[in-house]
Protein backbone atom coordinates (compact mmCIF):
# COMPACT_ATOMS: atom_id res chain seq x y z
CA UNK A 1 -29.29 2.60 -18.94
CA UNK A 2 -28.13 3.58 -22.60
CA UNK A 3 -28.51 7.70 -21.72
CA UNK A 4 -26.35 7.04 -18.04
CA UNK A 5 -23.70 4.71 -20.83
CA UNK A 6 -23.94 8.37 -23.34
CA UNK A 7 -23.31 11.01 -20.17
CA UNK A 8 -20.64 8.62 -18.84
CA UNK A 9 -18.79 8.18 -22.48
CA UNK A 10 -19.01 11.80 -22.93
CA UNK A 11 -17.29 12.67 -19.84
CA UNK A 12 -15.17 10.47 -20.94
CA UNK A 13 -14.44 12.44 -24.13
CA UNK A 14 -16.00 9.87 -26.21
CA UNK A 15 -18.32 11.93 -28.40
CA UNK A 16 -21.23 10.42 -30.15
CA UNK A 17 -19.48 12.39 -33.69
CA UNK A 18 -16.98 9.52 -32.93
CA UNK A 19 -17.32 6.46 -35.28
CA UNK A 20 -16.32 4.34 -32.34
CA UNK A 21 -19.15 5.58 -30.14
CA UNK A 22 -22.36 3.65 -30.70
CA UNK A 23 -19.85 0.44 -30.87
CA UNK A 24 -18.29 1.15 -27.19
CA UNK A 25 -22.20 2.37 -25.94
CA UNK A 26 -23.49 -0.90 -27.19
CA UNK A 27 -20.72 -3.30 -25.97
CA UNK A 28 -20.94 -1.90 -22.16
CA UNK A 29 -24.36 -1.52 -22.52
CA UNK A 30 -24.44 -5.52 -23.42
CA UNK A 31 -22.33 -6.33 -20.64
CA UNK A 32 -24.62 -3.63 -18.45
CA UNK A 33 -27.19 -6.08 -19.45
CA UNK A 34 -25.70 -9.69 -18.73
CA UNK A 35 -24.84 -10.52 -22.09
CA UNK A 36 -21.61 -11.96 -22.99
CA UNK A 37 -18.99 -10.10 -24.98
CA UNK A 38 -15.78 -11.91 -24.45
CA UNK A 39 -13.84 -12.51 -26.45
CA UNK A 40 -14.27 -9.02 -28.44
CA UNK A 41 -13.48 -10.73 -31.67
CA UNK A 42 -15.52 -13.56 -31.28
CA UNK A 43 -18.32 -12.27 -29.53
CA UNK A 44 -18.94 -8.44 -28.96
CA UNK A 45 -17.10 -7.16 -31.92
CA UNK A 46 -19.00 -10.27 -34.46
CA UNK A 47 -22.18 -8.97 -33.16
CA UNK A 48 -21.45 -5.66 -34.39
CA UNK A 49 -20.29 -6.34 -37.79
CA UNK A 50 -23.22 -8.37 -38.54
CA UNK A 51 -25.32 -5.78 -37.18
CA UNK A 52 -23.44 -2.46 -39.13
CA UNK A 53 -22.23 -4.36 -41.96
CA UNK A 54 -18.34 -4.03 -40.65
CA UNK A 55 -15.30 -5.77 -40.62
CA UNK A 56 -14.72 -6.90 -37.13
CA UNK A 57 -11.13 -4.94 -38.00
CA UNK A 58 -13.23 -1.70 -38.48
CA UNK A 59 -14.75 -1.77 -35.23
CA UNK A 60 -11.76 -2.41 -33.37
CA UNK A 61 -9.78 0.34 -34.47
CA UNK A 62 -12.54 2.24 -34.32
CA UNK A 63 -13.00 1.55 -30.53
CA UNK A 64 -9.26 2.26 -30.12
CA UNK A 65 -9.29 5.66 -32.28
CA UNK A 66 -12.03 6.87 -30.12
CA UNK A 67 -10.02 5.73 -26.81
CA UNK A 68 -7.22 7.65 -28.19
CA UNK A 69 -8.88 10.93 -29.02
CA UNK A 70 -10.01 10.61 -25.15
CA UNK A 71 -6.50 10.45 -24.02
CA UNK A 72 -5.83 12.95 -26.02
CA UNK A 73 -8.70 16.03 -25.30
CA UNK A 74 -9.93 15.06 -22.37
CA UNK A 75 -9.15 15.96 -18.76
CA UNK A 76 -6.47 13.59 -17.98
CA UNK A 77 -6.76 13.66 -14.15
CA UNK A 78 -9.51 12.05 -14.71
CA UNK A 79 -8.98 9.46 -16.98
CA UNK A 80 -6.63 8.50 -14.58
CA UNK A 81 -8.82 8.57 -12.14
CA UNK A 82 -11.47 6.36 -13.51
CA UNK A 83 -8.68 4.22 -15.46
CA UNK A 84 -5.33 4.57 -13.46
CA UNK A 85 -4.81 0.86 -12.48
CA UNK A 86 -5.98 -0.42 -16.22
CA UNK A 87 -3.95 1.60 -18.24
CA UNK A 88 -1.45 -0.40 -20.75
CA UNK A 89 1.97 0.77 -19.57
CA UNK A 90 2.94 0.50 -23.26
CA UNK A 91 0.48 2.38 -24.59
CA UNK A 92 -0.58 4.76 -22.30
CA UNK A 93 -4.15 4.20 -22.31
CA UNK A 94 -6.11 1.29 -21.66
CA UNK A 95 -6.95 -1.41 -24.37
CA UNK A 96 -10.57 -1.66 -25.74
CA UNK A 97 -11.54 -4.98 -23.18
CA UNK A 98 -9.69 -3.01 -20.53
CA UNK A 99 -11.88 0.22 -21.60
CA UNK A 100 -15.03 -1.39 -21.39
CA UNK A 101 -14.44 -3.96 -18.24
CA UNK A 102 -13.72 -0.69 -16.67
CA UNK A 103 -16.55 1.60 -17.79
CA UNK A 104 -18.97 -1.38 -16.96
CA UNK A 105 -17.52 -1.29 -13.00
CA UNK A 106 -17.70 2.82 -12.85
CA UNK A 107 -21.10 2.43 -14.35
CA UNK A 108 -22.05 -0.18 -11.32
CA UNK A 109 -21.39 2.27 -9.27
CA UNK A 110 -23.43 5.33 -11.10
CA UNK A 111 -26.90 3.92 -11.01
């Protein structure tokens, strides 16, 4: 499961150089998995810190700055694609829950 999460993230243009990586591979790997996530803060993201030693801050911008280099380098038509219906009309992208609800259901589909 975690190298389909890796080829999925990275045509995503979520690159394992991004800090954010190995946080978003774990937390939709997790959820891949059964295990319960939500709330981020409380759940997924706590998990994390304990684990790395992070603020649960840390890991949630880091999620978002890797989201956001995605938007920004990757192939857009595609991101829309996969995305189009979760994306924060505000923001332009989808939030981190929306990010990995979403990866989680094109991932279903994938295996």
């Amino acid at each position: 499961m975690q190298e389909l999460i890796k080829k999925y993230l990275i045509t995503m243009g979520i690159m394992p150089n991004c800090s954010g990586y190995r946080y978003l591979s774990e937390l939709i790997g997790d959820l891949c998995h059964g295990k319960e996530i939500f709330p981020l803060k409380h759940n997924g993201y706590k998990k994390l810190s304990d684990k790395y030693s992070q603020t649960v801050g840390n890991i949630d911008k880091n999620i978002q700055n890797c989201i956001a280099k995605a938007w920004n380098n990757c192939d857009i038509d595609l991101l829309y694609a996969r995305f189009g219906n979760t994306i924060d009309q505000d923001k332009g992208k989808p939030t981190c829950k929306q990010f990995i609800v979403q990866s989680y259901e094109n991932l279903r589909f994938l295996k």
